[in-house]
PDB file of N, CA and C in Angstrom:
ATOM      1  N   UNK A   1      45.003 -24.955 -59.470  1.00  0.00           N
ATOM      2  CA  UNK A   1      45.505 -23.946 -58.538  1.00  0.00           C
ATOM      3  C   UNK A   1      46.951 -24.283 -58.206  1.00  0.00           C
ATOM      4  N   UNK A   2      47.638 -23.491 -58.160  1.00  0.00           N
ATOM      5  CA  UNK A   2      49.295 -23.524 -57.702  1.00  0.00           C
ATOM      6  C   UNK A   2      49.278 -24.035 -56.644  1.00  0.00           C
ATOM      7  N   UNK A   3      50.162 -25.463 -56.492  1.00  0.00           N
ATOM      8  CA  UNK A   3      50.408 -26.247 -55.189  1.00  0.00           C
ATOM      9  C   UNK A   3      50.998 -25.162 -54.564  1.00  0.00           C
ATOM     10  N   UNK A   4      52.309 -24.358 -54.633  1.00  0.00           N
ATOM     11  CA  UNK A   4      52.908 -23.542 -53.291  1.00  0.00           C
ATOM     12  C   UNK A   4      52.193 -22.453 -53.065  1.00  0.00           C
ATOM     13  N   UNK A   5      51.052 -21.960 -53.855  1.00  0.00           N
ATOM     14  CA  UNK A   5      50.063 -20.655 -53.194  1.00  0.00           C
ATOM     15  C   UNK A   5      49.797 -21.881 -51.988  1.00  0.00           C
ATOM     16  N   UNK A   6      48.845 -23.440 -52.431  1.00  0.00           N
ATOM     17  CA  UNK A   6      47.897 -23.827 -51.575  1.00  0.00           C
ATOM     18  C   UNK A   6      48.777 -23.863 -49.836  1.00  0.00           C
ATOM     19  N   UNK A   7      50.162 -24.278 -50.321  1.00  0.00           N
ATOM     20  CA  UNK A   7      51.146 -24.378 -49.355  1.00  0.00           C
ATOM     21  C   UNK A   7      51.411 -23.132 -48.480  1.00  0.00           C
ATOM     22  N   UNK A   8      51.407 -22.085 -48.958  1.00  0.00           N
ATOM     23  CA  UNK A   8      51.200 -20.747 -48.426  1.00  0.00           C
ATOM     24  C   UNK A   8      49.915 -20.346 -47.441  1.00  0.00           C
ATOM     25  N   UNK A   9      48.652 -20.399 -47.900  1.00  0.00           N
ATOM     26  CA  UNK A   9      47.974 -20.625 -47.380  1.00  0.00           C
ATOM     27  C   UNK A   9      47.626 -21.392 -46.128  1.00  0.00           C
ATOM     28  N   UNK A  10      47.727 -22.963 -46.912  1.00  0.00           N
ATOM     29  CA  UNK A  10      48.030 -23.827 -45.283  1.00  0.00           C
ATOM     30  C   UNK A  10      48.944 -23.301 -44.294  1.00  0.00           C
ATOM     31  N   UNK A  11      50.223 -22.805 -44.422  1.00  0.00           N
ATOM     32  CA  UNK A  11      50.542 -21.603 -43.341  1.00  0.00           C
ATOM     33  C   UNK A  11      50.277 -20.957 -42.620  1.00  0.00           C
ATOM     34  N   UNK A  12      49.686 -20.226 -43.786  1.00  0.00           N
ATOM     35  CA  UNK A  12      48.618 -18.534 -43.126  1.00  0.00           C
ATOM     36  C   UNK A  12      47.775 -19.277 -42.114  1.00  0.00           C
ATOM     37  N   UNK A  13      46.698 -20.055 -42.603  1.00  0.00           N
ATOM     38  CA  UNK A  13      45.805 -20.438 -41.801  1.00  0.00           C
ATOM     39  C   UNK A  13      46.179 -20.884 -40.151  1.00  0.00           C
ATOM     40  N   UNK A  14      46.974 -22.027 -40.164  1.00  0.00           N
ATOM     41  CA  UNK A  14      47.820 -22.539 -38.915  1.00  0.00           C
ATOM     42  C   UNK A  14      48.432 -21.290 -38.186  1.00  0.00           C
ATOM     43  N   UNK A  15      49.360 -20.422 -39.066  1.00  0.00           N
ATOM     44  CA  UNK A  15      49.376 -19.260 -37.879  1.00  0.00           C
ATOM     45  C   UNK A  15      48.585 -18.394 -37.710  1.00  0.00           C
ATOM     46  N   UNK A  16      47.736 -18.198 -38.240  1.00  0.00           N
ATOM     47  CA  UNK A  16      46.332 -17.053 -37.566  1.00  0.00           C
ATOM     48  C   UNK A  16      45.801 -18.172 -36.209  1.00  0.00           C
ATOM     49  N   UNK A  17      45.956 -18.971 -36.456  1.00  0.00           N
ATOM     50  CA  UNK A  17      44.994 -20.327 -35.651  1.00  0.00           C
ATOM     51  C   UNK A  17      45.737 -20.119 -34.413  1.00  0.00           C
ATOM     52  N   UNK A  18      46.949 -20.138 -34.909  1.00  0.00           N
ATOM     53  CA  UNK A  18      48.044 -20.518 -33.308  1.00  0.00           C
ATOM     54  C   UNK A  18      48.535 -19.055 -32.775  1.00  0.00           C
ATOM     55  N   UNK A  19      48.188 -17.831 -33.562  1.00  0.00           N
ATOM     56  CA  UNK A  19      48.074 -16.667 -33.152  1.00  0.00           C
ATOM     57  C   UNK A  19      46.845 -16.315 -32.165  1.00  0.00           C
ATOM     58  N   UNK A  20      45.937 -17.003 -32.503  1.00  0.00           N
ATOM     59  CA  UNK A  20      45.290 -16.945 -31.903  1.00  0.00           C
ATOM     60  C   UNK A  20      44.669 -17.555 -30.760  1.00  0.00           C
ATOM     61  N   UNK A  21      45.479 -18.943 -30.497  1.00  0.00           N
ATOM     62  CA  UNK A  21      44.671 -20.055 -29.631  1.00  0.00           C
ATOM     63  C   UNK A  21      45.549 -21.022 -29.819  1.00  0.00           C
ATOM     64  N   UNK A  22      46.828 -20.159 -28.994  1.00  0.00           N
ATOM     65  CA  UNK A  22      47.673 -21.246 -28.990  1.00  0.00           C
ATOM     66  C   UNK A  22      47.890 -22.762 -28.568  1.00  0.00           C
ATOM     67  N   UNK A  23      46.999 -22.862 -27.454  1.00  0.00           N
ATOM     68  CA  UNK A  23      46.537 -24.510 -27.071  1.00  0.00           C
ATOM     69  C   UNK A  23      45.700 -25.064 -27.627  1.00  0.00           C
ATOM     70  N   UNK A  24      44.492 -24.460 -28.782  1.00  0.00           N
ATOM     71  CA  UNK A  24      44.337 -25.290 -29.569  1.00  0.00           C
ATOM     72  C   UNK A  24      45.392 -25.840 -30.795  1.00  0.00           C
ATOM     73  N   UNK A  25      46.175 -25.060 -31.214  1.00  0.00           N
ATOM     74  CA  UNK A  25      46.861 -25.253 -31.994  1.00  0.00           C
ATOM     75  C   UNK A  25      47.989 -26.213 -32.093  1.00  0.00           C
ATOM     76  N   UNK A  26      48.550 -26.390 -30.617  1.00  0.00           N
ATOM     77  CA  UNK A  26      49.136 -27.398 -29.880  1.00  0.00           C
ATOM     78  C   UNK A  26      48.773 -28.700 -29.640  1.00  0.00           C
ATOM     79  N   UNK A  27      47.521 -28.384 -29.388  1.00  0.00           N
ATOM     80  CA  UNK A  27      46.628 -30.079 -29.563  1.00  0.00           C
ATOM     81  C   UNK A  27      46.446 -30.512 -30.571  1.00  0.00           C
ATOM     82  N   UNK A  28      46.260 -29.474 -31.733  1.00  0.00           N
ATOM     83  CA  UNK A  28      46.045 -30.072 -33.222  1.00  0.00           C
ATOM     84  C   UNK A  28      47.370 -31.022 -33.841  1.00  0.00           C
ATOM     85  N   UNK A  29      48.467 -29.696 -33.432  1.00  0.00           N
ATOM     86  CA  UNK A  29      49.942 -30.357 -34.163  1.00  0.00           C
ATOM     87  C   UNK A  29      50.203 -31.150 -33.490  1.00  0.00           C
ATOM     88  N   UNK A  30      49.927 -31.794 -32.028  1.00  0.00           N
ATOM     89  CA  UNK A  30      50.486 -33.010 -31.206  1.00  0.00           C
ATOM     90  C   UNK A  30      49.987 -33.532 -32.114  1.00  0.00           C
ATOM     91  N   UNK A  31      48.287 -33.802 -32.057  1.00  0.00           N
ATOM     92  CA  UNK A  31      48.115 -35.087 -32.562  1.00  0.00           C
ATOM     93  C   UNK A  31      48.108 -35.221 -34.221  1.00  0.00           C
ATOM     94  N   UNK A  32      48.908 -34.245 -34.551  1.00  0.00           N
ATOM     95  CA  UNK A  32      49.597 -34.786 -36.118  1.00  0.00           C
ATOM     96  C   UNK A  32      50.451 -35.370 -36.331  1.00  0.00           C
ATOM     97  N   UNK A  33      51.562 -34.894 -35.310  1.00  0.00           N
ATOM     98  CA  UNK A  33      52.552 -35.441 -35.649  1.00  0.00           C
ATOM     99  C   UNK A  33      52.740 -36.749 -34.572  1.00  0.00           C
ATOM    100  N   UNK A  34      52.094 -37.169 -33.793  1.00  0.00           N
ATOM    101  CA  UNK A  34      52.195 -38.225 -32.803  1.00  0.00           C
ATOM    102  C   UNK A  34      51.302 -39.364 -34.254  1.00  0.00           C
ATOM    103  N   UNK A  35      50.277 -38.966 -34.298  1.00  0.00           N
ATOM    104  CA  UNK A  35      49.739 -39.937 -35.882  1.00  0.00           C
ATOM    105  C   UNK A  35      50.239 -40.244 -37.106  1.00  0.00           C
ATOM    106  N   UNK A  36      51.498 -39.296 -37.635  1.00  0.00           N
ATOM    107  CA  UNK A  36      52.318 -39.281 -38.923  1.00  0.00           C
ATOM    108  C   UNK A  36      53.273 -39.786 -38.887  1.00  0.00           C
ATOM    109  N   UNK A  37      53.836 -40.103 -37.167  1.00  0.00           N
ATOM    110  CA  UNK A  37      55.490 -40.232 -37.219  1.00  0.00           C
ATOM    111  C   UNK A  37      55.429 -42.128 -37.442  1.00  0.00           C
ATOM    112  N   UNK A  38      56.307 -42.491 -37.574  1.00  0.00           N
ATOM    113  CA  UNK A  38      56.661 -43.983 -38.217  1.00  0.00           C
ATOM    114  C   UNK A  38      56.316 -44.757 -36.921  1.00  0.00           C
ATOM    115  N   UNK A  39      55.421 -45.574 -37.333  1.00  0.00           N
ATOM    116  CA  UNK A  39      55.283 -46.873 -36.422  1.00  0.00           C
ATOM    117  C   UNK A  39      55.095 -48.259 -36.908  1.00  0.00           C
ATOM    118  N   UNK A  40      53.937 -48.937 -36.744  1.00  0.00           N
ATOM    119  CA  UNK A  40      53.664 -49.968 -37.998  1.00  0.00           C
ATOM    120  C   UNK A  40      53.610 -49.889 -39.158  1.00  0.00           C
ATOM    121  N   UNK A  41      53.151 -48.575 -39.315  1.00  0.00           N
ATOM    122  CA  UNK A  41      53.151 -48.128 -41.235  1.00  0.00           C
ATOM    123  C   UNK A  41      54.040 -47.072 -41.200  1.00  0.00           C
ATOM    124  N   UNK A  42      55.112 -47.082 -42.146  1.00  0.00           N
ATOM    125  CA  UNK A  42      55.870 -46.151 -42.174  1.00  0.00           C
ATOM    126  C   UNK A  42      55.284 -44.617 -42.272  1.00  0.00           C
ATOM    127  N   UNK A  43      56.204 -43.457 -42.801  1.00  0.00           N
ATOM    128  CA  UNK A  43      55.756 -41.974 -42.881  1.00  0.00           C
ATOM    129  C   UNK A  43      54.857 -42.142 -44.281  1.00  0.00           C
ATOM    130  N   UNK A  44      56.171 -42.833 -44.837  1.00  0.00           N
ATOM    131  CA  UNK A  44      55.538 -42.429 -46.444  1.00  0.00           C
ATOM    132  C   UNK A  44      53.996 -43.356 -46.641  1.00  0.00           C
ATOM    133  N   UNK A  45      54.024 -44.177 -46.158  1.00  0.00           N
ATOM    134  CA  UNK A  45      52.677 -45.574 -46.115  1.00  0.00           C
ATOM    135  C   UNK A  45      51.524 -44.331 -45.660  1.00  0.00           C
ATOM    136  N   UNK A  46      51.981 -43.597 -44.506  1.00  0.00           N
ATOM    137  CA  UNK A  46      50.797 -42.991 -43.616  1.00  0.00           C
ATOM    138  C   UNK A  46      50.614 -41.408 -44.449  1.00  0.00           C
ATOM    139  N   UNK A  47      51.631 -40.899 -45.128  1.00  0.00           N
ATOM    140  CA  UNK A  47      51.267 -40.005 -46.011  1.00  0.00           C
ATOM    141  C   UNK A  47      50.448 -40.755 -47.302  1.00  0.00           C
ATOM    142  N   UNK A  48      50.525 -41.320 -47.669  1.00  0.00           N
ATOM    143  CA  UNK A  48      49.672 -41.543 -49.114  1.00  0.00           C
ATOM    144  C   UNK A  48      48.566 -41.988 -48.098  1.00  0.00           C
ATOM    145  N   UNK A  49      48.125 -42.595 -47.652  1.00  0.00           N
ATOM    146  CA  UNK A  49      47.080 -42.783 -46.845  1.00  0.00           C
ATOM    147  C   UNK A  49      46.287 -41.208 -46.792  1.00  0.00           C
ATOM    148  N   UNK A  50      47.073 -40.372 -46.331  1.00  0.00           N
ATOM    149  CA  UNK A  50      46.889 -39.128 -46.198  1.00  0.00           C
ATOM    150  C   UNK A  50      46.271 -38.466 -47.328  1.00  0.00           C
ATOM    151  N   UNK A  51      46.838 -39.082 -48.835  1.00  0.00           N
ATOM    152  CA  UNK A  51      46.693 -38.213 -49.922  1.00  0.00           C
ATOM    153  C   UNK A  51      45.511 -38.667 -50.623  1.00  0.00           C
ATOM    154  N   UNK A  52      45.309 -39.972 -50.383  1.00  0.00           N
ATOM    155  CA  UNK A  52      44.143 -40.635 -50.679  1.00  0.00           C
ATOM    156  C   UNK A  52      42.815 -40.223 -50.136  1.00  0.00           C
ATOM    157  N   UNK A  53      42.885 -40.020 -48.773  1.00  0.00           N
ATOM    158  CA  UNK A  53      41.730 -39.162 -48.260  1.00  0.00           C
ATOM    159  C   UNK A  53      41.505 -38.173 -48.394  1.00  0.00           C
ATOM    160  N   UNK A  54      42.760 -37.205 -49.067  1.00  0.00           N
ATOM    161  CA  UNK A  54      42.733 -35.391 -49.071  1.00  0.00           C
ATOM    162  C   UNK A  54      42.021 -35.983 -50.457  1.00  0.00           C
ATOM    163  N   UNK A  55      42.459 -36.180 -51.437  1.00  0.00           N
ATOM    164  CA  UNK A  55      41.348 -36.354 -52.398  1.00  0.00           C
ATOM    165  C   UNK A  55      40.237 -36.840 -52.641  1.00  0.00           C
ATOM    166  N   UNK A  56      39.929 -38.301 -51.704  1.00  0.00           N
ATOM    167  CA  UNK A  56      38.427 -38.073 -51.547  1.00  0.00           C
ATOM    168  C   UNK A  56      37.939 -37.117 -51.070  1.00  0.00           C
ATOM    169  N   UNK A  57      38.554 -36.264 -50.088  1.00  0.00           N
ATOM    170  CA  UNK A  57      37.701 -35.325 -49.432  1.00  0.00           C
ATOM    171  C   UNK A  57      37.353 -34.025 -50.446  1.00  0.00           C
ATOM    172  N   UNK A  58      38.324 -34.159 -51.401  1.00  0.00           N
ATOM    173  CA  UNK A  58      38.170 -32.730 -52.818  1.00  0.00           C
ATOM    174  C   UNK A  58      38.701 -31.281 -51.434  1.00  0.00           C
ATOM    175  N   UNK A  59      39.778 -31.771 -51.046  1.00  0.00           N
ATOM    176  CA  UNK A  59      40.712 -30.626 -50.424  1.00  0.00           C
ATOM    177  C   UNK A  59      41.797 -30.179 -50.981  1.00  0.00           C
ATOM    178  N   UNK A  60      41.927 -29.624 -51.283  1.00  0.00           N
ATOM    179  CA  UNK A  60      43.243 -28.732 -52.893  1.00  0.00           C
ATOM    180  C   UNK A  60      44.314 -28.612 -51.288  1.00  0.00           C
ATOM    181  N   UNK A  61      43.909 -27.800 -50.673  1.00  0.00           N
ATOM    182  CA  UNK A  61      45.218 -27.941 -49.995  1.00  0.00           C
ATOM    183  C   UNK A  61      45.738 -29.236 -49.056  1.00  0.00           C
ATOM    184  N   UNK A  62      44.875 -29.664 -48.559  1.00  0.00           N
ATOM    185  CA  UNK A  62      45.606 -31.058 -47.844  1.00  0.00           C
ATOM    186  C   UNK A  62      46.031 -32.300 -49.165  1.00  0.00           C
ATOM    187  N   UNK A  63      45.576 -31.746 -50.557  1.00  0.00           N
ATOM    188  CA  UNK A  63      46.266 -32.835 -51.818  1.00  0.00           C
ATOM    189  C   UNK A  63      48.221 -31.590 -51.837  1.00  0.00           C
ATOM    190  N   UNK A  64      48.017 -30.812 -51.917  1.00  0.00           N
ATOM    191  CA  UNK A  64      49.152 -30.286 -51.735  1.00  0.00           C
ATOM    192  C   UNK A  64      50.004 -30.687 -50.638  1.00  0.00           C
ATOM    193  N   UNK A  65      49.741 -30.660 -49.660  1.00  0.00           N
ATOM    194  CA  UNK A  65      50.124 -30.669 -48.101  1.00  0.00           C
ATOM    195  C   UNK A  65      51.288 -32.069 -48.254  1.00  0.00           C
ATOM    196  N   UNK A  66      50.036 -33.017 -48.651  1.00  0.00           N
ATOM    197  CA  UNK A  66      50.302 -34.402 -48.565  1.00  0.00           C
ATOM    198  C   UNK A  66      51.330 -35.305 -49.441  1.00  0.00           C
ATOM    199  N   UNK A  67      51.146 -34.560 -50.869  1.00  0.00           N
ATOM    200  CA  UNK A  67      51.867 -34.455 -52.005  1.00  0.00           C
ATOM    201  C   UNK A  67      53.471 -34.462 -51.469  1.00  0.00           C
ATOM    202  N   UNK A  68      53.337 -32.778 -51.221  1.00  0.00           N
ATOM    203  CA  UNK A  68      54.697 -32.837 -50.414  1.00  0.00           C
ATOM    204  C   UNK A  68      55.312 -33.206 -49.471  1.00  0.00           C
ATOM    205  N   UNK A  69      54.660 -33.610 -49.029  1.00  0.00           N
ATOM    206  CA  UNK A  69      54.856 -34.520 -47.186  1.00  0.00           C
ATOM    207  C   UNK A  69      55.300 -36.072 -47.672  1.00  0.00           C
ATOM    208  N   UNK A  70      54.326 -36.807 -48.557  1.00  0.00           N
ATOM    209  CA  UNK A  70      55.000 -38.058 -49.270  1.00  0.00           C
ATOM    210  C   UNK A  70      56.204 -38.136 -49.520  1.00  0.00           C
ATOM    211  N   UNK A  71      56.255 -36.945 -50.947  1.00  0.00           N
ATOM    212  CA  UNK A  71      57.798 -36.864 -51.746  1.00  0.00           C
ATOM    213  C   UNK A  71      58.760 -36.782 -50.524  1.00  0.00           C
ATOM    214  N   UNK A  72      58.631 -35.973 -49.455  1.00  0.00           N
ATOM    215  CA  UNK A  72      59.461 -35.785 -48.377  1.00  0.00           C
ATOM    216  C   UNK A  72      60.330 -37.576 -47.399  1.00  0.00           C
ATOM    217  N   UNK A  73      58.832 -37.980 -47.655  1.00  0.00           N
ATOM    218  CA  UNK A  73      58.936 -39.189 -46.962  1.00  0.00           C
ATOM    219  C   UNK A  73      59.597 -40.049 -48.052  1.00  0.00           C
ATOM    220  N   UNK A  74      59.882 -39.964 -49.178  1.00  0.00           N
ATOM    221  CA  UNK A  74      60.263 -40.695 -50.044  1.00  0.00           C
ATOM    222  C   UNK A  74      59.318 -41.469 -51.437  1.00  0.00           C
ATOM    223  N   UNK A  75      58.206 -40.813 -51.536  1.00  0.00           N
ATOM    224  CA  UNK A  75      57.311 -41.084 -52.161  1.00  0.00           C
ATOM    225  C   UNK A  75      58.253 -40.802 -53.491  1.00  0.00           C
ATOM    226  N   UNK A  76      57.934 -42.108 -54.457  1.00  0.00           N
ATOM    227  CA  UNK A  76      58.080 -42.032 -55.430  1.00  0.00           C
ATOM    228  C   UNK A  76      56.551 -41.465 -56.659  1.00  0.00           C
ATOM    229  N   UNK A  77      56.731 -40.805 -57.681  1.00  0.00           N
ATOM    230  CA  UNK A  77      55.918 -39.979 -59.096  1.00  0.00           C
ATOM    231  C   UNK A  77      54.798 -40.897 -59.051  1.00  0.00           C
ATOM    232  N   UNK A  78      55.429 -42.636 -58.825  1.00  0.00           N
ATOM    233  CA  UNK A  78      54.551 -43.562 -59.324  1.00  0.00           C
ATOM    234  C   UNK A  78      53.792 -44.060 -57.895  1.00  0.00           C
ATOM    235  N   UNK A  79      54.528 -43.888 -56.956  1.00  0.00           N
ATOM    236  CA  UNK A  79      53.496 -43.743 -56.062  1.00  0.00           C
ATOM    237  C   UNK A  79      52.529 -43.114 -55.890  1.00  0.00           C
ATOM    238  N   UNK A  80      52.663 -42.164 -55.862  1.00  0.00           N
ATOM    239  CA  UNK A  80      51.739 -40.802 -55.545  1.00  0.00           C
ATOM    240  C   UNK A  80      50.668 -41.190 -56.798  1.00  0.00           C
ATOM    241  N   UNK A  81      51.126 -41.672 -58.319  1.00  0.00           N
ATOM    242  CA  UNK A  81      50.207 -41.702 -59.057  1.00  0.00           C
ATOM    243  C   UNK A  81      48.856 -42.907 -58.781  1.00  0.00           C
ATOM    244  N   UNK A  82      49.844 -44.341 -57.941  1.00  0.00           N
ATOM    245  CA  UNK A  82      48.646 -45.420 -57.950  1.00  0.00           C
ATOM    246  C   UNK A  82      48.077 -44.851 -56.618  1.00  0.00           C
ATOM    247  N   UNK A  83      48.480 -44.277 -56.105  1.00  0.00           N
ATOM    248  CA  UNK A  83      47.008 -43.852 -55.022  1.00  0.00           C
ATOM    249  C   UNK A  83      46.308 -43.062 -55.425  1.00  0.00           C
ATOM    250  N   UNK A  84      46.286 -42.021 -56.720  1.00  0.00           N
ATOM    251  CA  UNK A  84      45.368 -41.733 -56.601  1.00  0.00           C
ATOM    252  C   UNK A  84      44.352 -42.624 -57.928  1.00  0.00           C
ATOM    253  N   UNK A  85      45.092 -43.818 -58.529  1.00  0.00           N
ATOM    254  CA  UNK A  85      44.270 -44.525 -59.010  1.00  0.00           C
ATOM    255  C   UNK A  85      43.028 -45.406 -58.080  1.00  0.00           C
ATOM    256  N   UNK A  86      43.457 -45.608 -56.982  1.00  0.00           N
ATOM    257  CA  UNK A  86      43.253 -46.314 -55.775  1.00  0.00           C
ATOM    258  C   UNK A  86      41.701 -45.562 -55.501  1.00  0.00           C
ATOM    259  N   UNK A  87      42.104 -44.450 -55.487  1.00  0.00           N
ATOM    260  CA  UNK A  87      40.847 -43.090 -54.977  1.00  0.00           C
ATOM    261  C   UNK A  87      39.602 -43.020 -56.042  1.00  0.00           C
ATOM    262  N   UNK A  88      40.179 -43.212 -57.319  1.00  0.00           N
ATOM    263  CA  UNK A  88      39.678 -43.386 -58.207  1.00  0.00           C
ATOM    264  C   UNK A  88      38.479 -44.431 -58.844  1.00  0.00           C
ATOM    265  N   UNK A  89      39.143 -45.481 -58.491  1.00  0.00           N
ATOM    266  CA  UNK A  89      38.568 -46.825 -58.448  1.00  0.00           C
ATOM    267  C   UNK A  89      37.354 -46.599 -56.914  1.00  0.00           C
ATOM    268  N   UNK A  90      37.603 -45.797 -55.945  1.00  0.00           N
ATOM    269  CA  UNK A  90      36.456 -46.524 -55.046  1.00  0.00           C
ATOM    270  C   UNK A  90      35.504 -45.017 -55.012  1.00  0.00           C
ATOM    271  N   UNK A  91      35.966 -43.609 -55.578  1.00  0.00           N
ATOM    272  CA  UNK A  91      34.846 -42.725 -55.875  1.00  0.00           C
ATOM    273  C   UNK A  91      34.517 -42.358 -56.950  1.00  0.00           C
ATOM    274  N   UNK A  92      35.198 -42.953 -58.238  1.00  0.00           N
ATOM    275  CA  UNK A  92      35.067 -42.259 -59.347  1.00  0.00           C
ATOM    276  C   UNK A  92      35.367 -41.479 -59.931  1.00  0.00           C
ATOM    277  N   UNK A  93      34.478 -40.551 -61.036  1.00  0.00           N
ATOM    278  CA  UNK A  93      35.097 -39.727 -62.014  1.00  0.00           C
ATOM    279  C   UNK A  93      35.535 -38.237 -61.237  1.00  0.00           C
ATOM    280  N   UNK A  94      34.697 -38.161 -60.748  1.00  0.00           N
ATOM    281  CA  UNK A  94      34.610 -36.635 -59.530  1.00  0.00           C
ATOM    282  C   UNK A  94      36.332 -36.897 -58.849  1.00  0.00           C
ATOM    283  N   UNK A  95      36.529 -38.236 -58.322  1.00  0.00           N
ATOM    284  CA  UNK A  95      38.158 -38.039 -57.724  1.00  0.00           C
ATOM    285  C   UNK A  95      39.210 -37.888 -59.156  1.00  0.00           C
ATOM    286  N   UNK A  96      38.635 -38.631 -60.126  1.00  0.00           N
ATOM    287  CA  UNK A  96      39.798 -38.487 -61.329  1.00  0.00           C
ATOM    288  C   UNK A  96      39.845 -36.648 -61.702  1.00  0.00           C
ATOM    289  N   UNK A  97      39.002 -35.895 -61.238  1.00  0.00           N
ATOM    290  CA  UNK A  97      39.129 -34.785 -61.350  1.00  0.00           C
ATOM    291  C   UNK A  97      39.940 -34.138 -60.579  1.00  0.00           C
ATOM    292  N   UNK A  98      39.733 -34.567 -59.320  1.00  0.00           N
ATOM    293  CA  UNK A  98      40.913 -34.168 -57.784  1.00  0.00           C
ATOM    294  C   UNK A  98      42.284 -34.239 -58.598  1.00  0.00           C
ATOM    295  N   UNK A  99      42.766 -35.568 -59.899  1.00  0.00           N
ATOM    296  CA  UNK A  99      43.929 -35.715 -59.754  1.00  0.00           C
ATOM    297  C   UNK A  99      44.904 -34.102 -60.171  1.00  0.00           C
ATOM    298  N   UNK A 100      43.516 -33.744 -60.934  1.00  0.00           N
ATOM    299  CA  UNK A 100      44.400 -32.232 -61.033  1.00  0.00           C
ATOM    300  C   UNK A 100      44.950 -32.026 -60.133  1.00  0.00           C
ATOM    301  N   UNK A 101      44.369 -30.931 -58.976  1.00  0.00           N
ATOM    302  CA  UNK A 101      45.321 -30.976 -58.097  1.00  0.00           C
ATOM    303  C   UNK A 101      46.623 -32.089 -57.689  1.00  0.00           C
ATOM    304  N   UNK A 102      46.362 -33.136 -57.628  1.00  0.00           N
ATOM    305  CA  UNK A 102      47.338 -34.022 -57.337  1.00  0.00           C
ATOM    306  C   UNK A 102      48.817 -33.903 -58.071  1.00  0.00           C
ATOM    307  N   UNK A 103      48.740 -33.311 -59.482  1.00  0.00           N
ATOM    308  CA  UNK A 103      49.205 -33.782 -60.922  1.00  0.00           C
ATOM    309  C   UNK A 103      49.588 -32.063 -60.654  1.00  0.00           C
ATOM    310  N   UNK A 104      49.295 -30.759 -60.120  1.00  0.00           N
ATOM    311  CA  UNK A 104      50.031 -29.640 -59.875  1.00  0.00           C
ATOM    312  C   UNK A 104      50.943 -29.524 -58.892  1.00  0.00           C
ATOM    313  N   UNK A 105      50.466 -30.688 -57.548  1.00  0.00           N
ATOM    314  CA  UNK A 105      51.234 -30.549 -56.572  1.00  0.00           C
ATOM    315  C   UNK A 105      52.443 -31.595 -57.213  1.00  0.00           C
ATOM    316  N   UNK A 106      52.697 -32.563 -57.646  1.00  0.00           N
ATOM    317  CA  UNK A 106      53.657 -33.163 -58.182  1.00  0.00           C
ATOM    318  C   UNK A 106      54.689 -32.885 -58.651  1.00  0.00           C
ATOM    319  N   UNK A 107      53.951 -31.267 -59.901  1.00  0.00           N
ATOM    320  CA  UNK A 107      54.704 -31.045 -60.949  1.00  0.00           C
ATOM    321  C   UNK A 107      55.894 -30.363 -59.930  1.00  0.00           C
ATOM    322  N   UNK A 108      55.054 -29.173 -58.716  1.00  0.00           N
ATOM    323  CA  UNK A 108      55.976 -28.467 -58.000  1.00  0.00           C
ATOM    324  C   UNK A 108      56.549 -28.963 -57.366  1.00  0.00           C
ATOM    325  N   UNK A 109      56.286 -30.115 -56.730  1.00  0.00           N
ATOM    326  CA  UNK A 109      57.319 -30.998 -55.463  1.00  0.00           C
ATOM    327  C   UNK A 109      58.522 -32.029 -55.741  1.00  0.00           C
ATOM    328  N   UNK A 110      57.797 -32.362 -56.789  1.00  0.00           N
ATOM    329  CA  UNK A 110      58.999 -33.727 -56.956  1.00  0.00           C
ATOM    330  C   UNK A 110      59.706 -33.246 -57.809  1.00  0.00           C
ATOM    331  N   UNK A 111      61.133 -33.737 -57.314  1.00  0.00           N
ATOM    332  CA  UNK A 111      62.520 -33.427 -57.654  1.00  0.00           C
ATOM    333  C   UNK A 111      62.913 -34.647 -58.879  1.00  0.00           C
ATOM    334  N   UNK A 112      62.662 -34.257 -60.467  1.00  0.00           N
ATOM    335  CA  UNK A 112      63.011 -35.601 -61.230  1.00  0.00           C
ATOM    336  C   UNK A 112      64.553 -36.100 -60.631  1.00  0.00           C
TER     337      UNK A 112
END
């Protein structure tokens, strides 16, 4: 599936959400970005963290989300690639399948 449809989407969704319920939506993004921003583990440490779980979880859009949120943070091709070896090694063949997604959001995000 196209990483920037999934990116589109994750959009849509958040603003129907915050169109609709705006203090939930407020509590959600506090505690995203109060959990993402740099402390003991940097952005990029706490994004692959991020990307590692969007793919155990087999979420196409939070492997997008995260993808690009890494590269943002400075994630290097080969980063992004040993985590999801990482994912790999502790669920198996079912996550080596996730890397698709992983391996579309890449192609669109990262800047060679």
């Amino acid at each position: 599936m196209d990483a920037g449809k999934k990116m589109e989407e994750v959009g849509r969704v958040m603003q129907s959400i915050s169109e609709d319920n705006k203090e939930y939506m407020g509590a959600f993004m506090g505690l995203m970005q109060n959990t993402m921003r740099a402390g003991t583990l940097s952005v990029k440490q706490k994004e692959l963290i991020a990307l590692a779980l969007s793919i155990a979880a087999r979420c196409e859009w939070c492997i997008s989300y995260h993808v690009k949120s890494a590269i943002e943070a400075g994630a290097t091709k080969k980063e992004l690639m040993e985590t999801g070896y990482v994912v790999v090694l502790m669920y198996g063949s079912q996550a080596m399948m996730e890397l698709n997604s992983m391996l579309d959001a890449i192609e669109k995000f990262y800047k060679k």
